[in-house]
N, C-alpha and C. Protein backbone atom coordinates (compact mmCIF):
# COMPACT_ATOMS: atom_id res chain seq x y z
N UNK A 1 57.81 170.00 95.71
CA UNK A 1 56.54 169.44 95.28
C UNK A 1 56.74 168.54 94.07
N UNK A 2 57.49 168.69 93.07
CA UNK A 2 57.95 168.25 91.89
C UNK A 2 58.45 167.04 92.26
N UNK A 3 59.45 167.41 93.24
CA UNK A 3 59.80 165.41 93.50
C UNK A 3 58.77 164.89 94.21
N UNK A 4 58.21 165.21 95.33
CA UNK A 4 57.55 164.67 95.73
C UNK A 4 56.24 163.22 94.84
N UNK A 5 55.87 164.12 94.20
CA UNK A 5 54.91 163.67 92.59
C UNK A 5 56.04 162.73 91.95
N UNK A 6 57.10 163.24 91.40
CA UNK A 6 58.22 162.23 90.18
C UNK A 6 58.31 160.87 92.15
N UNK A 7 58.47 161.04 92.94
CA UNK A 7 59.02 159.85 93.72
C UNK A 7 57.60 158.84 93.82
N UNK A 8 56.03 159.88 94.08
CA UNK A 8 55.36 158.96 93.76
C UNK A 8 55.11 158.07 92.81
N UNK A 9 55.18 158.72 91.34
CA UNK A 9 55.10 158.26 90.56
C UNK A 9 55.88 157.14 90.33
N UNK A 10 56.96 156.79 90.85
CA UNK A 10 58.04 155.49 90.63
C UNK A 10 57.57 154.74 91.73
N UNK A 11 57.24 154.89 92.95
CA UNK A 11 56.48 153.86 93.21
C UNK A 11 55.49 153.17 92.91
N UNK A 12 54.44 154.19 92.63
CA UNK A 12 53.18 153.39 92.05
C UNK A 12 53.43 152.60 90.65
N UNK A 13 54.50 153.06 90.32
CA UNK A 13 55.19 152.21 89.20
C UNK A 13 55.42 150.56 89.56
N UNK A 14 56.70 150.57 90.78
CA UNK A 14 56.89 149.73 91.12
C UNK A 14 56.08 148.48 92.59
N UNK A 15 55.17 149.40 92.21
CA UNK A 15 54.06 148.84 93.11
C UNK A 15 52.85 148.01 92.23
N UNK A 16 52.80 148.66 90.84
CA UNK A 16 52.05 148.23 90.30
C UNK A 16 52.68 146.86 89.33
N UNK A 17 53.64 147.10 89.19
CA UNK A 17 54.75 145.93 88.66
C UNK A 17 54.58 144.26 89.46
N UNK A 18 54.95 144.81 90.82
CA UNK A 18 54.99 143.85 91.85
C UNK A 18 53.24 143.10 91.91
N UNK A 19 52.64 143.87 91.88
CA UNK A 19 51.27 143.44 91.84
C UNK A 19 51.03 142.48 90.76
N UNK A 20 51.02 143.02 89.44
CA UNK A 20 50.99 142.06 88.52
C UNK A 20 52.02 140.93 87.88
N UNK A 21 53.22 140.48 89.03
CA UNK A 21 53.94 139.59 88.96
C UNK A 21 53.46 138.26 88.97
N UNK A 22 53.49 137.58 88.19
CA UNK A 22 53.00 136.32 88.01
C UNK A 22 53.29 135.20 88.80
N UNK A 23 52.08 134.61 89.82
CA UNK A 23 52.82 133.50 90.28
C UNK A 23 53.31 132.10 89.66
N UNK A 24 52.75 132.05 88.45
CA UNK A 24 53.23 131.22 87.23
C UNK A 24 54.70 131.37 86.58
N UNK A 25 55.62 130.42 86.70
CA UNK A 25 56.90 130.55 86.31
C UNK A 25 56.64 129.35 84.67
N UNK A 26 57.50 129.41 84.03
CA UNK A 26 58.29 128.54 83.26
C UNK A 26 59.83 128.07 83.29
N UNK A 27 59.41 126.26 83.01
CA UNK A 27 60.98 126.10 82.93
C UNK A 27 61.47 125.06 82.27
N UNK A 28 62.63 125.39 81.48
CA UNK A 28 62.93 124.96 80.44
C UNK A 28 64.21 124.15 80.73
N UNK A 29 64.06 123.17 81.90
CA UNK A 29 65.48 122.97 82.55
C UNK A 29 65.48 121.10 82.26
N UNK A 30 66.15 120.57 82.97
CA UNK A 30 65.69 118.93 82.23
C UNK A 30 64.81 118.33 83.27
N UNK A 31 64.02 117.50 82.35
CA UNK A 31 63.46 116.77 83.04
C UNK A 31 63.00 116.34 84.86
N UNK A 32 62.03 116.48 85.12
CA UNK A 32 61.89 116.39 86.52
C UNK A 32 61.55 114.66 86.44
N UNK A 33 62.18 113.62 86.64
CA UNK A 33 61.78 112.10 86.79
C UNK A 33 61.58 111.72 88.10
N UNK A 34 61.38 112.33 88.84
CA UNK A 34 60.75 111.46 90.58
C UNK A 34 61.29 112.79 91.05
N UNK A 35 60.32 112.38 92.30
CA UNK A 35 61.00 113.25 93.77
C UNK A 35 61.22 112.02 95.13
N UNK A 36 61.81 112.60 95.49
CA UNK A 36 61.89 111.56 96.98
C UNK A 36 61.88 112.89 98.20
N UNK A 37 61.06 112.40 99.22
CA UNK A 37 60.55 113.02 100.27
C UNK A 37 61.24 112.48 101.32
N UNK A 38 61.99 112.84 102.47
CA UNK A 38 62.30 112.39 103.62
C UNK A 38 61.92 113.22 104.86
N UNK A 39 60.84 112.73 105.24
CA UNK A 39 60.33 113.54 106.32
C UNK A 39 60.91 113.43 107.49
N UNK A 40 62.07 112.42 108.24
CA UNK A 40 63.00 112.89 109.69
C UNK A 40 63.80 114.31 109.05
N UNK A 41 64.08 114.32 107.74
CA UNK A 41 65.13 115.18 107.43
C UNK A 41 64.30 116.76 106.72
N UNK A 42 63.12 116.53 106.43
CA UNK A 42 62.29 117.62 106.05
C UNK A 42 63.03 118.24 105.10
N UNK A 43 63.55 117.46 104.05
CA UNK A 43 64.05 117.45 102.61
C UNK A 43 63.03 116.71 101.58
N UNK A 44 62.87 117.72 100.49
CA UNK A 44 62.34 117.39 99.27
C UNK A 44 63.47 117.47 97.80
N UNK A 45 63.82 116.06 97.63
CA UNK A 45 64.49 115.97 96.35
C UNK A 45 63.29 115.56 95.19
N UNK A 46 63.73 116.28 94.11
CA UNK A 46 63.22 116.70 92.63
C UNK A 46 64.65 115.95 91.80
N UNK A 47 64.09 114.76 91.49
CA UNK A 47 65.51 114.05 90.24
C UNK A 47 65.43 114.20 89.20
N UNK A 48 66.51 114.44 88.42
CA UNK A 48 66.60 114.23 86.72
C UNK A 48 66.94 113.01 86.14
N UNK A 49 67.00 113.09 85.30
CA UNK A 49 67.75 111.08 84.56
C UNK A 49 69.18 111.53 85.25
N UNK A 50 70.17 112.64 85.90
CA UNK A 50 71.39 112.26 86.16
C UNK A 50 71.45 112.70 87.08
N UNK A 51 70.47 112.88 88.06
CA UNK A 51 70.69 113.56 90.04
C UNK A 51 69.75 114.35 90.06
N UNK A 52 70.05 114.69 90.92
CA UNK A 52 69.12 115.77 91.83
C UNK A 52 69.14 116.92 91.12
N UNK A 53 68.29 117.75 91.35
CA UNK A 53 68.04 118.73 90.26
C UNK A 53 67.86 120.32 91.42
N UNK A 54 66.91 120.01 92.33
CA UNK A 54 67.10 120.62 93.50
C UNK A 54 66.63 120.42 94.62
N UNK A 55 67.01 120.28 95.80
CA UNK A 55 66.02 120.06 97.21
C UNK A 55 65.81 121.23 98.09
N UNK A 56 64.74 120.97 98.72
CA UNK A 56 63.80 122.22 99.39
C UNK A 56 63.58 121.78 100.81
N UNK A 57 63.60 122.42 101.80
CA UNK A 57 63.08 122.26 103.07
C UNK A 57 61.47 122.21 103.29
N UNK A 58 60.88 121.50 104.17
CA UNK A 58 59.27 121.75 103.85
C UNK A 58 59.13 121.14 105.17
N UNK A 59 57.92 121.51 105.77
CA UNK A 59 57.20 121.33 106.63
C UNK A 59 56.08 120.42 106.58
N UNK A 60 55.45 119.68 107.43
CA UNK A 60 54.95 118.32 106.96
C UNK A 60 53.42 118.62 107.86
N UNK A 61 52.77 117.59 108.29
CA UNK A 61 51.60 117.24 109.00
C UNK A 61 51.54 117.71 110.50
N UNK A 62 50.78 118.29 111.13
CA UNK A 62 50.95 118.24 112.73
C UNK A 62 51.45 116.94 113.53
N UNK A 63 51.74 116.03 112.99
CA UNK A 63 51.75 114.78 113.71
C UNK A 63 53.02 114.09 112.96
N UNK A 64 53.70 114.53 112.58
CA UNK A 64 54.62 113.80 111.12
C UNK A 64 55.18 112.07 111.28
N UNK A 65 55.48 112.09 112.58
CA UNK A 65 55.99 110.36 113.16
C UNK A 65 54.71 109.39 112.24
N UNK A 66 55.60 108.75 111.51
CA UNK A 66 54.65 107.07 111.09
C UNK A 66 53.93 107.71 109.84
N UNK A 67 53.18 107.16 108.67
CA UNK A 67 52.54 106.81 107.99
C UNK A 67 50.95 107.40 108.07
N UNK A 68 50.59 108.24 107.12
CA UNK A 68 49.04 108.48 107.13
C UNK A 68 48.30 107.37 107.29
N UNK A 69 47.31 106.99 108.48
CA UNK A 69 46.73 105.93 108.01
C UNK A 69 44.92 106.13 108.07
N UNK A 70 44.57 107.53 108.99
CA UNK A 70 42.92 108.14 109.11
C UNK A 70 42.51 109.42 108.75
N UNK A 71 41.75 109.85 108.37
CA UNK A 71 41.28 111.24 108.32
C UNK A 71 41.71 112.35 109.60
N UNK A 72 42.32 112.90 109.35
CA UNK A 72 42.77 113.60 110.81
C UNK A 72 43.56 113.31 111.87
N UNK A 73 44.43 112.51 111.45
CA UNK A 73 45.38 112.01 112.17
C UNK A 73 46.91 112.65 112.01
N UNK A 74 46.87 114.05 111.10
CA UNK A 74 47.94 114.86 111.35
C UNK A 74 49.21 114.44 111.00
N UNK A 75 49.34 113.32 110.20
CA UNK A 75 50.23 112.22 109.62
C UNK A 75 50.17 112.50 107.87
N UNK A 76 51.62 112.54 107.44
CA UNK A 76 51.83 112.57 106.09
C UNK A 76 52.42 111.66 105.94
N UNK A 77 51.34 111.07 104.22
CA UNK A 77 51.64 109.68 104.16
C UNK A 77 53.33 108.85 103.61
N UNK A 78 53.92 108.14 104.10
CA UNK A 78 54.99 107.06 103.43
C UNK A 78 54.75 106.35 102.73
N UNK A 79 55.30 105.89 101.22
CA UNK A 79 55.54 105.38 100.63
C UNK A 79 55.72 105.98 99.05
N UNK A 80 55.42 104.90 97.96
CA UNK A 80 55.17 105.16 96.87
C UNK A 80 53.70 105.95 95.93
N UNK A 81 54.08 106.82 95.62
CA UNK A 81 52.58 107.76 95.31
C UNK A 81 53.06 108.09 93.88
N UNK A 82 52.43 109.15 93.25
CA UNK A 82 52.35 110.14 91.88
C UNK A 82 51.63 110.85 92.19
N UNK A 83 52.59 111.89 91.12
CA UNK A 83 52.12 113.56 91.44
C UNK A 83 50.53 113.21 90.65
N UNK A 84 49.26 113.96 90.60
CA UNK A 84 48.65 113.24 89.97
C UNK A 84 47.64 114.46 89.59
N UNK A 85 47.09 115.56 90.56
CA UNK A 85 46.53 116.86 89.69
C UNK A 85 47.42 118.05 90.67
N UNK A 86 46.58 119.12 90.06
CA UNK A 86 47.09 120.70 90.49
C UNK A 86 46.11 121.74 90.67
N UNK A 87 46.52 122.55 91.40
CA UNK A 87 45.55 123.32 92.14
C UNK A 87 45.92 124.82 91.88
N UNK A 88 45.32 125.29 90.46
CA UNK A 88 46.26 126.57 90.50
C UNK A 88 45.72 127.89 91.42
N UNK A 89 44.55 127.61 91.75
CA UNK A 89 43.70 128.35 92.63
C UNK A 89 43.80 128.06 94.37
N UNK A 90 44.79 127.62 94.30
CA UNK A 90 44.78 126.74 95.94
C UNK A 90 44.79 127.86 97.05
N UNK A 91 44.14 127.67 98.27
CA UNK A 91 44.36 128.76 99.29
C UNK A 91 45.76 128.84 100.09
N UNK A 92 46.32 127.88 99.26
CA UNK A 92 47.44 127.75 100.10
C UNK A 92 48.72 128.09 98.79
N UNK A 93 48.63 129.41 98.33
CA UNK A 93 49.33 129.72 96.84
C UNK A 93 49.03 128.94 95.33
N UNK A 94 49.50 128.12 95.60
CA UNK A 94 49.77 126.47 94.38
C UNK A 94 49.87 125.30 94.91
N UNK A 95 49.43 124.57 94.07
CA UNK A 95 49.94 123.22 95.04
C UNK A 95 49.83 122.07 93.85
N UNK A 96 50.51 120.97 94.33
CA UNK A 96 50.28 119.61 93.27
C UNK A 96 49.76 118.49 94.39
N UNK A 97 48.69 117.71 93.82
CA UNK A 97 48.44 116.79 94.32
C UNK A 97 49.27 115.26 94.92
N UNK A 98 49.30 114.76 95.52
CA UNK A 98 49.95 113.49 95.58
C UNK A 98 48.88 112.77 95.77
N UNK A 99 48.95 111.21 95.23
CA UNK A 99 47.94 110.21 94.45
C UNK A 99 47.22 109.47 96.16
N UNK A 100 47.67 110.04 97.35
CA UNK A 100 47.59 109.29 98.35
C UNK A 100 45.51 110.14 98.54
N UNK A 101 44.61 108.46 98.41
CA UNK A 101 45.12 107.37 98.98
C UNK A 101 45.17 106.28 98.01
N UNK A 102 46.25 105.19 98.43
CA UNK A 102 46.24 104.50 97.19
C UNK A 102 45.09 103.42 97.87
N UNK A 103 45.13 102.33 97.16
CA UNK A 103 43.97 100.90 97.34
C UNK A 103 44.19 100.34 98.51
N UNK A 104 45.80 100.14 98.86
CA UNK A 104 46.05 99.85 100.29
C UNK A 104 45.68 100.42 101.40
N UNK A 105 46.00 101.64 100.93
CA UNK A 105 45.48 103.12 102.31
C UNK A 105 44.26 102.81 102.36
N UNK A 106 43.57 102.66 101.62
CA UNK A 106 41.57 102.88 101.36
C UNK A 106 40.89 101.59 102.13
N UNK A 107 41.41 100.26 101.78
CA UNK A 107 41.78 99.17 102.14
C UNK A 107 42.12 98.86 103.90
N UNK A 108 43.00 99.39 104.54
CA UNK A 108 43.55 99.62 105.95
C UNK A 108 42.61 100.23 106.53
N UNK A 109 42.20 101.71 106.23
CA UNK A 109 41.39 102.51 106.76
C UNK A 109 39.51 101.59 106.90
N UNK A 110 38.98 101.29 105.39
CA UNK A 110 38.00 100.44 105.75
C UNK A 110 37.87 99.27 107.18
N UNK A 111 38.74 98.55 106.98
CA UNK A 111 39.23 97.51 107.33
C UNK A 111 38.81 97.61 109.09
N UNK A 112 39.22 98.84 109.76
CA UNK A 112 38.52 99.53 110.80
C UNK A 112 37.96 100.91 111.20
N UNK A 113 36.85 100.99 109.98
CA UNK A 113 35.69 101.53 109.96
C UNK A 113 35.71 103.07 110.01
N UNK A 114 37.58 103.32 109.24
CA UNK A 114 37.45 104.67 109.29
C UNK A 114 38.15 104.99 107.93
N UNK A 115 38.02 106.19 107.63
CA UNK A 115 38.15 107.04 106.54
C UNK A 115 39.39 107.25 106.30
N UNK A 116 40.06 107.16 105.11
CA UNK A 116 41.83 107.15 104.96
C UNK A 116 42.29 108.27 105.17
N UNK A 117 41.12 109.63 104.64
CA UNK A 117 41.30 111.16 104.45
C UNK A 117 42.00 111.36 102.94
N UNK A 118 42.45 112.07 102.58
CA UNK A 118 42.93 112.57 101.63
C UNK A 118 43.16 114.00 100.91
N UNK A 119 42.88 114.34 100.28
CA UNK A 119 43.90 115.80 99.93
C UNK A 119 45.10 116.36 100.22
N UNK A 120 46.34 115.39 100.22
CA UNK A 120 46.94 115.26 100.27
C UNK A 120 48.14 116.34 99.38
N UNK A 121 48.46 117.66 99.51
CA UNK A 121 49.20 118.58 98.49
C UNK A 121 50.74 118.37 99.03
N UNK A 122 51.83 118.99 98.06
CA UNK A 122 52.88 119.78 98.44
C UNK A 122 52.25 121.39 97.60
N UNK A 123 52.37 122.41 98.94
CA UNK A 123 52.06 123.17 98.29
C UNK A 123 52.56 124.70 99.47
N UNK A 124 52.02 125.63 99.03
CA UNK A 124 52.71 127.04 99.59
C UNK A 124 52.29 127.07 101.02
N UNK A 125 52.35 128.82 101.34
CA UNK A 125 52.01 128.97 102.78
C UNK A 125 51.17 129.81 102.85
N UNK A 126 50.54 130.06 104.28
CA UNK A 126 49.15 130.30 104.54
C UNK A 126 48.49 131.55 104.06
N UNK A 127 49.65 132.82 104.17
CA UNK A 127 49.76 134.25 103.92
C UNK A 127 50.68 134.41 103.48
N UNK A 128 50.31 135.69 102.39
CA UNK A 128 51.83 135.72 101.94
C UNK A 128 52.67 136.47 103.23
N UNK A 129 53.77 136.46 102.66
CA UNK A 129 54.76 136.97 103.14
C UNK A 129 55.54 136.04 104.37
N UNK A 130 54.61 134.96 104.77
CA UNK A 130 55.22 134.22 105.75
C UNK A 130 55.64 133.28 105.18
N UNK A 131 56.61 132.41 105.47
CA UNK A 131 57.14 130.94 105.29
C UNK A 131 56.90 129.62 105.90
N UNK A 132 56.16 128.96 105.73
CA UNK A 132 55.40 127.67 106.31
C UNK A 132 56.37 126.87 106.88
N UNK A 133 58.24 127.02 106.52
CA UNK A 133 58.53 126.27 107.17
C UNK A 133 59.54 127.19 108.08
N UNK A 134 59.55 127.62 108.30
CA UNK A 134 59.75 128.40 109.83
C UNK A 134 58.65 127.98 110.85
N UNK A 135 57.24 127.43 110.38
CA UNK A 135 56.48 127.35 111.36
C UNK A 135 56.35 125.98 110.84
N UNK A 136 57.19 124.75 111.26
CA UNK A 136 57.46 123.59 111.43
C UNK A 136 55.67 122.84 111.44
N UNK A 137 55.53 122.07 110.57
CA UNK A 137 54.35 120.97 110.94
C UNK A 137 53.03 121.26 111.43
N UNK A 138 52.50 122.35 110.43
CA UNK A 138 51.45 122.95 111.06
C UNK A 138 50.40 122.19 110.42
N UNK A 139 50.28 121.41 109.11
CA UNK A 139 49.28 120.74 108.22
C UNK A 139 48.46 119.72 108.54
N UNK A 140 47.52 119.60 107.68
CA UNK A 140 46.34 118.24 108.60
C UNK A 140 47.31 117.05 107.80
N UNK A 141 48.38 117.03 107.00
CA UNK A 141 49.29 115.84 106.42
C UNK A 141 49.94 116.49 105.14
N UNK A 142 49.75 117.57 104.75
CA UNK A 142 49.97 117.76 103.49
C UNK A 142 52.09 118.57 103.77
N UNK A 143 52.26 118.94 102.75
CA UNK A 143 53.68 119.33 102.63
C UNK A 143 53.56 120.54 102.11
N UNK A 144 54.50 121.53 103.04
CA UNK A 144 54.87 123.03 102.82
C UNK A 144 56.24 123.44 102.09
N UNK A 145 56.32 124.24 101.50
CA UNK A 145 57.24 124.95 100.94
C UNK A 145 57.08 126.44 100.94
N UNK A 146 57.82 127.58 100.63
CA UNK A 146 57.74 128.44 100.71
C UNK A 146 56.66 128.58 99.44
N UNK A 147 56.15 130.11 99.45
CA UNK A 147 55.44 130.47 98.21
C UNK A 147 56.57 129.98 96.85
N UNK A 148 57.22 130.94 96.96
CA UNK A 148 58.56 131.07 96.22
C UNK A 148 58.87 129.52 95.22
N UNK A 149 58.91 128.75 96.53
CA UNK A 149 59.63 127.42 96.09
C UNK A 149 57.81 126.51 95.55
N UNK A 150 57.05 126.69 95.70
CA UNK A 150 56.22 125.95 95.28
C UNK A 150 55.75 126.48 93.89
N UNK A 151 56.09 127.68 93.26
CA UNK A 151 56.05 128.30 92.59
C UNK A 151 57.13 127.51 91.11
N UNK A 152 58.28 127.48 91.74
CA UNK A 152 59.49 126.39 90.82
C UNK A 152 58.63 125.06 90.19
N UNK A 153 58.41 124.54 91.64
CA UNK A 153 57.96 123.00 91.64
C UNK A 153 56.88 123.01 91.21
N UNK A 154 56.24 123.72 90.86
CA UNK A 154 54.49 123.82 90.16
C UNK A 154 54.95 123.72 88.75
N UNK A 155 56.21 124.32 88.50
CA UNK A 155 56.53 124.60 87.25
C UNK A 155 57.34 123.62 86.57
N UNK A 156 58.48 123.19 87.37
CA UNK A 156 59.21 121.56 87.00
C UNK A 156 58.12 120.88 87.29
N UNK A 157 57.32 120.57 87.64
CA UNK A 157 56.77 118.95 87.73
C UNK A 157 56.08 118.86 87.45
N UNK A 158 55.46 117.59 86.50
CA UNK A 158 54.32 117.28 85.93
C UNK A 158 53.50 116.36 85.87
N UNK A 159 52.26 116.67 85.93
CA UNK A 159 51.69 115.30 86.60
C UNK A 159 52.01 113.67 86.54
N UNK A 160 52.11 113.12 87.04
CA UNK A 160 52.16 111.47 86.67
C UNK A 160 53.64 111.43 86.71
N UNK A 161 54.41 112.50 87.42
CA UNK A 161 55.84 112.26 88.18
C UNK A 161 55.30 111.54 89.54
N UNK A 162 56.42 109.99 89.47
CA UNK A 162 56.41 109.76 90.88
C UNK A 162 57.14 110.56 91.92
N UNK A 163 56.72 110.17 93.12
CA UNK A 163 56.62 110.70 94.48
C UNK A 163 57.58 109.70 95.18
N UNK A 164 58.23 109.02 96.20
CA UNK A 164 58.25 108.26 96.85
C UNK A 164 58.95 109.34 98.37
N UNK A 165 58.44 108.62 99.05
CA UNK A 165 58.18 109.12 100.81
C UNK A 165 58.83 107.98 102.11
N UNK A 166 59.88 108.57 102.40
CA UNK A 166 60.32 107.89 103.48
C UNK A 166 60.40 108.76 104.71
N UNK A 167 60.57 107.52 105.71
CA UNK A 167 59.95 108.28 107.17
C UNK A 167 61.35 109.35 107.67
């Protein structure tokens, strides 16, 4: 009976630990100066002033081929962007914004009478415990990472870091 009680007691220990683990990291590492996105390769590089700092696998848009160019078109956008706000409440763990749409996107989309869309994140996965990119391209355009890893990148990067996105 005695252990029974001392074994509960170390779990609810380490149960209660785990619970109040912070999904907020700090980091004191150098500089995050751009990321570059390559979506054939579903690599996310994070640069410093002297390389790469670290890259992540991620999962992209239901539609990933070509360039965001409508609301719902399941396409994550290419080109030049900035990180630009953050979502520490996001349903999707954390997330950082990307600046898409820019004047061009907004511009194209008018142009024939439809909506560019936008909300555009890199950000976590749906539930915990699962990994968004095991389940390849499930997003209306936005970019997945694990909880874990969006958790880092919430923490290196800061707003008004550029973005740039190739196909």
């Amino acid at each position: 009976m005695k252990r029974r009680v001392f074994l509960s007691g170390i779990m609810a220990t380490f149960l209660s630990a785990c619970a109040s683990a912070s999904k907020f990291r700090t980091y004191k590492g150098p500089e995050v100066t751009r990321l570059r996105m390559y979506k054939a390769k579903r690599k996310l590089v994070l640069d410093g002033a002297s390389g790469p700092l670290r890259t992540y696998s991620m999962g992209l848009g239901f539609a990933p081929a070509g360039h965001k160019q409508f609301e719902g078109d399941g396409r994550t956008p290419e080109g030049s962007y900035v990180i630009d706000r953050r979502n520490p409440n996001s349903r999707f763990h954390l997330s950082i914004g990307i600046s898409y749409p820019n004047e061009a996107d907004r511009a194209f989309a008018a142009a024939r009478g439809k909506s560019p869309g936008g909300d555009i994140f890199i950000h976590g996965g749906p539930r915990p415990g699962i990994d968004p990119t095991n389940v390849r391209d499930w997003t209306a355009g936005c970019v997945t990472v694990s909880d874990r890893e969006i958790e880092r990148i919430y923490a290196m990067v800061p707003n008004g870091t550029p973005i740039d996105i190739y196909a």
